[in-house]
Protein backbone atom coordinates (compact mmCIF):
# COMPACT_ATOMS: atom_id res chain seq x y z
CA UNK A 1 139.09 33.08 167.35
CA UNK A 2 135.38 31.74 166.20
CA UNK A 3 134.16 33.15 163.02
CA UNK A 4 131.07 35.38 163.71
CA UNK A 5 129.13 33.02 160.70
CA UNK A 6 128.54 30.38 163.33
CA UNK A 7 126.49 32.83 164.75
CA UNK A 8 125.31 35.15 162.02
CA UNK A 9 125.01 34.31 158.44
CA UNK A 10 124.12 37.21 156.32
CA UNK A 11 123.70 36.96 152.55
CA UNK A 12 123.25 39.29 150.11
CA UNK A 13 120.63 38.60 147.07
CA UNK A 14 120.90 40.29 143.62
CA UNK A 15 117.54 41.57 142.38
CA UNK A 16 115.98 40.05 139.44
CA UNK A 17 116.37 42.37 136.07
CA UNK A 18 113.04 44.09 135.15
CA UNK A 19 111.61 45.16 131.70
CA UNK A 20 111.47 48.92 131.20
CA UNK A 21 108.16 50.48 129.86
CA UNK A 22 107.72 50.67 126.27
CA UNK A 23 107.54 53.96 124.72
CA UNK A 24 103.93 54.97 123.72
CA UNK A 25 105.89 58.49 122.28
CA UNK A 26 108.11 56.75 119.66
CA UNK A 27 107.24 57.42 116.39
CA UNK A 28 108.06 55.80 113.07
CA UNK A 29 108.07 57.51 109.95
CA UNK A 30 108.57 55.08 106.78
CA UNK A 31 110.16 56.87 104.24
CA UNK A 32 110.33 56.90 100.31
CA UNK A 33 113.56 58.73 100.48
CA UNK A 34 117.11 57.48 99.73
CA UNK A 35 119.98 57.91 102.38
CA UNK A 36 122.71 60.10 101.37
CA UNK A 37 124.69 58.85 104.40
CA UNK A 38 125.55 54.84 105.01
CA UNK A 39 123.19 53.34 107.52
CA UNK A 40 124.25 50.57 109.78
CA UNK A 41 120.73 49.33 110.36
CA UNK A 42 117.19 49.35 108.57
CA UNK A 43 116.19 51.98 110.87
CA UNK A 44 117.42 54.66 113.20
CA UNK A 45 116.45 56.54 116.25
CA UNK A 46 116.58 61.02 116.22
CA UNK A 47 115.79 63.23 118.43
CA UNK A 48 116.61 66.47 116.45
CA UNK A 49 115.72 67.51 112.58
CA UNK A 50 119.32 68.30 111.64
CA UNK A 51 120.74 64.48 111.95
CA UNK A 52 117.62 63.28 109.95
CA UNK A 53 118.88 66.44 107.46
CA UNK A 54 122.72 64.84 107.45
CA UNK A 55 121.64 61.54 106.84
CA UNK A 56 118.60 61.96 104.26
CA UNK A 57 119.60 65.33 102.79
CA UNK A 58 118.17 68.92 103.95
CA UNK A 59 115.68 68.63 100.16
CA UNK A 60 114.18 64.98 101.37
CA UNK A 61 110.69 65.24 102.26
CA UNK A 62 111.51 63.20 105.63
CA UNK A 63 113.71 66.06 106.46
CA UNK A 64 111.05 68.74 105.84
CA UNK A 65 108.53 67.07 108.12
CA UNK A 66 110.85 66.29 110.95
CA UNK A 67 111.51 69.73 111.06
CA UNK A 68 107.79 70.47 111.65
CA UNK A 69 107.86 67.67 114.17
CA UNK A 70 110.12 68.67 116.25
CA UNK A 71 109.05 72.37 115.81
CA UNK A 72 105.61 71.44 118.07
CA UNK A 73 106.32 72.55 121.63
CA UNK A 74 105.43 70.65 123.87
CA UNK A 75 106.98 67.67 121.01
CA UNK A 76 107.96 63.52 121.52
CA UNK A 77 111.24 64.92 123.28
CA UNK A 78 109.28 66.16 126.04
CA UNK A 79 107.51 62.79 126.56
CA UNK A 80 110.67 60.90 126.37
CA UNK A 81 110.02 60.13 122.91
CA UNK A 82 111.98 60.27 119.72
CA UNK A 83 111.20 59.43 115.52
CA UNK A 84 112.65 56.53 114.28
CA UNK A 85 112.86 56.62 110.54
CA UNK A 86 112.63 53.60 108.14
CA UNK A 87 113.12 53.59 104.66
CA UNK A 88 110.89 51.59 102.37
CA UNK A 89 112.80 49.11 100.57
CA UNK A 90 113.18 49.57 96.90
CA UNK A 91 113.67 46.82 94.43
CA UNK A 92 114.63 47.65 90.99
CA UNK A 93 113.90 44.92 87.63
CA UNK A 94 114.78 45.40 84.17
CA UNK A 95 114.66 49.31 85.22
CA UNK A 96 111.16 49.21 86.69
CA UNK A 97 111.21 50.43 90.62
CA UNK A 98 108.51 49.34 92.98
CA UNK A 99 108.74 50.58 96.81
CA UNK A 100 108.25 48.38 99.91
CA UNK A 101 104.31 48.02 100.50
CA UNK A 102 103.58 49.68 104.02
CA UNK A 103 101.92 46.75 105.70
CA UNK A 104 105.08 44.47 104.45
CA UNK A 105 107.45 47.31 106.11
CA UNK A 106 105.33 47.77 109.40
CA UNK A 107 105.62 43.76 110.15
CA UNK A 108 109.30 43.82 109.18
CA UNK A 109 110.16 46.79 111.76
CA UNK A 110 107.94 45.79 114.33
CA UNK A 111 109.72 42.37 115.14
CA UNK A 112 112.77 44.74 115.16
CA UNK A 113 111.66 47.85 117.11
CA UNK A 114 108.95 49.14 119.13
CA UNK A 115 106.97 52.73 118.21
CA UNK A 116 103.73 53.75 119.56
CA UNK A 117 102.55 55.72 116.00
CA UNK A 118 103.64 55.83 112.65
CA UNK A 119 103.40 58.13 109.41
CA UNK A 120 104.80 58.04 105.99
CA UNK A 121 105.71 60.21 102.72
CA UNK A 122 104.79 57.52 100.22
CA UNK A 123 101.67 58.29 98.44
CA UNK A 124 99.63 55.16 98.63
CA UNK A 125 96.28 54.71 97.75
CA UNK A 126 93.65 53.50 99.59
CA UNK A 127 93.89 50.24 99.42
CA UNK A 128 97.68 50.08 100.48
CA UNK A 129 96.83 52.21 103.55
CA UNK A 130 93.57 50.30 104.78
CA UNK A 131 95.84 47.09 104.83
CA UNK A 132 98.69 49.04 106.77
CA UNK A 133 96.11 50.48 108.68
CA UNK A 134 94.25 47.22 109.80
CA UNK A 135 97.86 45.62 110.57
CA UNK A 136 98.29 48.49 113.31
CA UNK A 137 95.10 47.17 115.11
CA UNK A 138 96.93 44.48 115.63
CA UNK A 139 99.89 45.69 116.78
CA UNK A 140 98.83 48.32 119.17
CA UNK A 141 100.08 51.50 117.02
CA UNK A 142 98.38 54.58 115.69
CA UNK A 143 98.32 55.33 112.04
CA UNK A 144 98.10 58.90 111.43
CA UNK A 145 96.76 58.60 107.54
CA UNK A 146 96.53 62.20 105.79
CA UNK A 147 94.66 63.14 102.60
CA UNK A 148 93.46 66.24 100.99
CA UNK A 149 90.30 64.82 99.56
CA UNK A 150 86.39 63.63 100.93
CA UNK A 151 85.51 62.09 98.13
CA UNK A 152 84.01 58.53 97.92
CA UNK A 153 85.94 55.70 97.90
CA UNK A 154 88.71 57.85 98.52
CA UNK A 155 91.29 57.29 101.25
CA UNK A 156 89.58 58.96 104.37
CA UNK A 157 86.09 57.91 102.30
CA UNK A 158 87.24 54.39 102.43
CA UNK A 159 88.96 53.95 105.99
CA UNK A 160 86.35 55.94 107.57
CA UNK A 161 83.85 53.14 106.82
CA UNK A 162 85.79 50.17 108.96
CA UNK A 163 85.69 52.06 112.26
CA UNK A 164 89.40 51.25 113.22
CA UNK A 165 90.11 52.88 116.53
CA UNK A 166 93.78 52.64 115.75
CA UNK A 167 93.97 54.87 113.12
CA UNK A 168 93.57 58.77 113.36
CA UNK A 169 92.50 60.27 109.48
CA UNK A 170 93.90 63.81 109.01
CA UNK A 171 92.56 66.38 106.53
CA UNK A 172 94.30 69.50 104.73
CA UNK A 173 92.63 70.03 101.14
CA UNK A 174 95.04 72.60 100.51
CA UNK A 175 97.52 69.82 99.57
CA UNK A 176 100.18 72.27 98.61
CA UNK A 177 103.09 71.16 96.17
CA UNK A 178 104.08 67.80 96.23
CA UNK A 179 101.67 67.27 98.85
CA UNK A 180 103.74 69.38 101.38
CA UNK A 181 101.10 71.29 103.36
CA UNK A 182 99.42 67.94 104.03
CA UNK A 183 102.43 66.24 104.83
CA UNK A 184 103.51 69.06 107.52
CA UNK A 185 99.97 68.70 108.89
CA UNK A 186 100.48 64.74 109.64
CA UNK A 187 103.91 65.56 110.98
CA UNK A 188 103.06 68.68 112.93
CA UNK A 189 100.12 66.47 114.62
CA UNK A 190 102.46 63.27 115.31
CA UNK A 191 104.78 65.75 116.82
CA UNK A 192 102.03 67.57 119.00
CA UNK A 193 100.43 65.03 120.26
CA UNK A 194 102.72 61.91 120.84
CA UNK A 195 104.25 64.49 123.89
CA UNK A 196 102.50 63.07 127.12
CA UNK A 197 105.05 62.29 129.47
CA UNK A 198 102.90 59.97 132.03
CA UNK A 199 104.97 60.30 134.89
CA UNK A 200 103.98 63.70 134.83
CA UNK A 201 100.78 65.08 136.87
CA UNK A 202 97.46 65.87 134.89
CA UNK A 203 99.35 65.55 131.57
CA UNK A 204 96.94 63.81 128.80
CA UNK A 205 95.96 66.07 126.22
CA UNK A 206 93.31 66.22 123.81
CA UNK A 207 94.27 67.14 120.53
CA UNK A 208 91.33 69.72 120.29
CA UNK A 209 92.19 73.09 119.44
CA UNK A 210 95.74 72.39 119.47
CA UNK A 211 98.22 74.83 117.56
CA UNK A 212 100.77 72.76 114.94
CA UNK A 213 103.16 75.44 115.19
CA UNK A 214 104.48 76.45 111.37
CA UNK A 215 101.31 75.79 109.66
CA UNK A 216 98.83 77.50 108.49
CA UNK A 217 95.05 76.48 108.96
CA UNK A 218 93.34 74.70 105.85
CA UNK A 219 91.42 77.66 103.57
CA UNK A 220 89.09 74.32 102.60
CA UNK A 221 87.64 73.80 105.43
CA UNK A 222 84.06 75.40 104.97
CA UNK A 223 80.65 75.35 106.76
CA UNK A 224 79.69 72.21 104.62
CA UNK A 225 83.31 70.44 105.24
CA UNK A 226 83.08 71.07 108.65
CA UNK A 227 79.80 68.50 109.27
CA UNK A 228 81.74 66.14 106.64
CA UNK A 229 84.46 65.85 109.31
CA UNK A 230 82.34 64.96 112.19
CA UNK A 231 80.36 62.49 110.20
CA UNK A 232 84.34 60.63 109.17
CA UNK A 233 85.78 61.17 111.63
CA UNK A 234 88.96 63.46 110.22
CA UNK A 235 90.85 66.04 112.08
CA UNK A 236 91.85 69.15 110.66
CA UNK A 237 93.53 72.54 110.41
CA UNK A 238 90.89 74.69 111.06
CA UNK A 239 90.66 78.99 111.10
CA UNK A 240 88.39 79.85 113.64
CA UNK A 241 88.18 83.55 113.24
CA UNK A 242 91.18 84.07 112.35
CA UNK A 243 93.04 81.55 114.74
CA UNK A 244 94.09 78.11 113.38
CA UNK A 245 93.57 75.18 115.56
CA UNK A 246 93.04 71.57 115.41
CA UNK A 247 89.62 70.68 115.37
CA UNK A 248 89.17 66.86 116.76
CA UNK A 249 86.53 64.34 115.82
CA UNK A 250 85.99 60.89 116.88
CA UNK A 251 85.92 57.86 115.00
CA UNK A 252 82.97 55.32 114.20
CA UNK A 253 83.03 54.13 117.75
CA UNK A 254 83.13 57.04 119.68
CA UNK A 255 86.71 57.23 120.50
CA UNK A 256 89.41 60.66 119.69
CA UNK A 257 92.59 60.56 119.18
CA UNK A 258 93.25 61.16 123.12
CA UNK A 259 91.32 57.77 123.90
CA UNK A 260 93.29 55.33 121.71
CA UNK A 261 96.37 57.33 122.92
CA UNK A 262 96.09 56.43 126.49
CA UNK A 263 94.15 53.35 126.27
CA UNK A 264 97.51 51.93 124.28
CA UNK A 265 100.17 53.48 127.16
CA UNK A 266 98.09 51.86 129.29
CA UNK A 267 97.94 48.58 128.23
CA UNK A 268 101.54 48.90 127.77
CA UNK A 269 102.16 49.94 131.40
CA UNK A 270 99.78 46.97 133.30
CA UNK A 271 101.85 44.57 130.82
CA UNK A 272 104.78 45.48 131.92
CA UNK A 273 104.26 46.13 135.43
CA UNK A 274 102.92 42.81 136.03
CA UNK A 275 105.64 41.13 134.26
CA UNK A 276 107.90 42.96 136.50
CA UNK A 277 105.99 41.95 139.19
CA UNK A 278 106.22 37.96 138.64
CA UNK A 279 110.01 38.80 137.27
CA UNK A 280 111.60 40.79 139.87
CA UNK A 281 110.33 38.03 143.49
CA UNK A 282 113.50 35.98 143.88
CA UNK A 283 110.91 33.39 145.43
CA UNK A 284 107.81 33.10 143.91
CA UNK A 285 104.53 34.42 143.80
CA UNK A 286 101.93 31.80 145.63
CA UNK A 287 98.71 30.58 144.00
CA UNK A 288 97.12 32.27 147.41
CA UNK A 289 94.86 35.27 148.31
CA UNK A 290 98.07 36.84 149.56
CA UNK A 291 99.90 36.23 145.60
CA UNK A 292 96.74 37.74 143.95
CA UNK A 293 97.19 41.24 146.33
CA UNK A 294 100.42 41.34 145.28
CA UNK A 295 99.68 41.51 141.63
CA UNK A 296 96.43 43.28 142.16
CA UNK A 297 98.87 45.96 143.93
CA UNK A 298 100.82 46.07 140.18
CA UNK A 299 98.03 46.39 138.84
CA UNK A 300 96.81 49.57 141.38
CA UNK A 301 100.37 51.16 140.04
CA UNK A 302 99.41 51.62 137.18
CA UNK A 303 95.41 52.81 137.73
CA UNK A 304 97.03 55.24 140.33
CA UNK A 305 99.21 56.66 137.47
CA UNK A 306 96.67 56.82 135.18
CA UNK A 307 94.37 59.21 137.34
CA UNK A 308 97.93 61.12 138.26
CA UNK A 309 98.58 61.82 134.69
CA UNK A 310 94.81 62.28 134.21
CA UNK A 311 93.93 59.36 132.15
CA UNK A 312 91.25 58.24 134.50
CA UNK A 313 89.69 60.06 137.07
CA UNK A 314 86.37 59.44 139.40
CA UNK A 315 82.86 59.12 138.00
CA UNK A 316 80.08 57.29 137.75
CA UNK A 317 79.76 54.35 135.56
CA UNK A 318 76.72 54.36 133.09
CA UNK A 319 77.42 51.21 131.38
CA UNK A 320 75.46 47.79 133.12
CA UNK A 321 78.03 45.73 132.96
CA UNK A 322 79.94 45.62 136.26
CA UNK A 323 82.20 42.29 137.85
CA UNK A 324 82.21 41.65 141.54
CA UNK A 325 80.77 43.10 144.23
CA UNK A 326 78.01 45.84 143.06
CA UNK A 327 78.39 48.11 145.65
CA UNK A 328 82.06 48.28 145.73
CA UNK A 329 82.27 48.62 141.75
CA UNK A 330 80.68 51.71 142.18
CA UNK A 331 82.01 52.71 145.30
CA UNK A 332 85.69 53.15 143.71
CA UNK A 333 84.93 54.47 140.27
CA UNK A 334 82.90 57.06 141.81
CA UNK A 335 85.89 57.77 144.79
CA UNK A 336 88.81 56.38 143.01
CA UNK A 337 87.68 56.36 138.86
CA UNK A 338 89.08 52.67 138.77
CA UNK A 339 87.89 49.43 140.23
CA UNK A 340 90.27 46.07 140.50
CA UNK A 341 88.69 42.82 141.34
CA UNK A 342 89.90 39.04 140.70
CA UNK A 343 88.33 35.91 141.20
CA UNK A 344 88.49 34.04 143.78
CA UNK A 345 91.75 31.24 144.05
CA UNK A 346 89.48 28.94 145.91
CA UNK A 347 87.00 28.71 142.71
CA UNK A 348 90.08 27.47 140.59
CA UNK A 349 89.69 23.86 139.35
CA UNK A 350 92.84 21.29 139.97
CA UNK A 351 93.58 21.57 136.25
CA UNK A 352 93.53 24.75 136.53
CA UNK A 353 95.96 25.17 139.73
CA UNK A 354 98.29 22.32 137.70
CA UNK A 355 99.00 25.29 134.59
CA UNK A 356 99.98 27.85 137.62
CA UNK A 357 98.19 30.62 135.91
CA UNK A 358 96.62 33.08 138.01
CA UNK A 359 93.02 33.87 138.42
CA UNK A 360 91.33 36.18 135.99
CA UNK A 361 92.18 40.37 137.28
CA UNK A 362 89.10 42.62 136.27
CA UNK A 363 89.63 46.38 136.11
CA UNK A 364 87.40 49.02 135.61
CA UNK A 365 88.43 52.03 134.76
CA UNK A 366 86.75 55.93 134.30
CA UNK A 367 88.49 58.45 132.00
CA UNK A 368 88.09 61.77 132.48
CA UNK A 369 87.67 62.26 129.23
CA UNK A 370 87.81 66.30 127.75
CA UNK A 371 85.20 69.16 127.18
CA UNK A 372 85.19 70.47 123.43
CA UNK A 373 82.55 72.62 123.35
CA UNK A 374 79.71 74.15 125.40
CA UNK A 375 76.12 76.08 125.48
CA UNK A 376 75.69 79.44 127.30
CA UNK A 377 72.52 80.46 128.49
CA UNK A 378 72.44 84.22 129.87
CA UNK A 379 69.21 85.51 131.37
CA UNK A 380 69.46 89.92 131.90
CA UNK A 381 66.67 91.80 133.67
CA UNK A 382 66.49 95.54 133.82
């Protein structure tokens, strides 16, 4: 008998392994409080208040706030999220205690673990946090920063001034004791808002007149505090005759809390999705027109999931600067909300062939933004 190989030779190729998304919904919360229970590691993942109450104690002030977290509903669980809480390291000399600075714990957990926000029960001033803070721009995190004062120079005051679109200030003056109220407000937010699962069809939120479920709205909030907000930039818990809701403000640049939010899963998402997409050929991509589709296609992934989960959606594109052809720039924001053009491989230099990197890959993309207010105009004739 002949073997059937000398006429057909079939083999069977394993796929490449693939990175999996990072997850914009974790959240870290750095914590002043001691374990009561042995940790094996200087952090740990939960996804319910009661195993944060076992291992930190059901009096700790990182148990009190998880419970408000993940109280919200819609919460991080529903995004596929979780909290991952950290505590600050304490060193003790000649009986003096001094806690962990937050920008030295942020560094040391971010070459360990990933999270898309964080929060914290230490009460820094406002130097501590503006260092912390200006480390997350760096890192691609949120810092949700709470205080209970306006005043100059103070901690919303002073990080108001430096514009940092990765940090979202929070206000409740009615601090409560040992700065509970405020505290529960910062939680109740991270909880509420880090819940977008993007897989998920027209699912960005704003945080605008949100409900934090379990708190009540801020009796500081006045006429007069009201305009102070807008002009820094704060959120806050505010009663709007007689209903409590978040009332959103964006930062020095223009940008919510809703911007920053899904500009960071995005750039997340086109990261990974065009790693996979050099990662997973068990060829190679070419240094051709045909190799640049193929990434350009990763790259349409990800724009096509963004106007799914309503990141971006189609416009019109007021800005003047634009990249290759006019016409079809505004030909796909205004059909599509997202535009993706690269240059041309035949423009590449020999040098630049010999590194193997690809052509630069422009996008263009539209949010849809969100409507927080409006004018009516009603005109009645007899």
């Amino acid at each position: 008998m002949v073997d059937i190989t000398n006429v057909v030779n079939s083999t069977i190729s394993a796929g490449e392994t693939v990175l999996g998304q990072r997850n914009t919904n974790a959240v870290l919360y750095l914590t002043t409080a001691t374990p009561v229970a042995v940790l094996s590691e200087s952090w740990k993942v939960y996804k319910n208040a009661a195993d944060v109450g076992t291992d930190f104690g059901t009096t700790s002030t990182v148990y009190k706030d998880a419970l408000v977290m993940f109280g919200q509903n819609p919460n991080m669980i529903n995004g596929n999220g979780y909290l991952i809480v950290a505590p600050l390291i304490k060193t003790t000399v000649e009986e003096t205690t001094t806690v962990e600075d937050l920008d030295d714990a942020l560094i040391r957990l971010h070459a360990d673990v990933y999270f898309g926000g964080w929060l914290t029960d230490k009460e820094a001033n406002a130097s501590e946090f503006t260092t912390a803070a200006q480390y997350s721009e760096t890192i691609n995190t949120i810092a949700l920063i709470g205080a209970s004062s306006l005043a100059a120079s103070g901690i919303i005051d002073t990080l108001s001034a430096l514009n940092l679109n990765h940090t979202k200030l929070l206000y409740y003056g009615n601090a409560g004791t040992n700065n509970d109220n405020l505290r529960a407000f910062v939680a109740g937010y991270a909880g509420r808002m880090f819940c977008v699962n993007f897989a998920a069809a027209d699912s960005l939120i704003t945080a605008n007149l949100k409900t934090i479920r379990g708190l009540a709205a801020d009796n500081t909030v006045t006429e007069t505090v009201y305009q102070q907000l807008k002009t820094l930039g704060a959120d806050a818990y505010v009663d709007y005759s007689g209903v409590a809701k978040v009332f959103s403000n964006a930062n020095g640049n223009g940008l919510y809390f809703d911007d920053v939010y899904g500009r960071m899963w995005f750039d997340n998402a086109i990261t990974v999705e065009e790693f996979n997409a050099l990662g997973s050929v068990t060829t190679k991509v070419p240094q051709t027109e045909r190799g640049m589709d193929y990434l350009k296609r990763a790259a349409r992934r990800v724009c096509q999931q963004a106007v799914y989960n309503g990141f971006l959606g189609a416009g019109k594109w007021n800005g003047d600067f634009s990249f290759g052809n006019p016409e079809d720039f505004d030909r796909n924001i205004s059909d599509f909300g997202f535009y993706i053009y690269s240059d041309p491989v035949a423009n590449q230099t020999q040098t630049q062939r010999q590194t193997r990197k690809a052509p630069v890959i422009y996008i263009a993309g539209k949010q849809q933004g969100a409507v927080h207010s409006m004018d009516i105009i009603t005109t009645f004739e007899a």
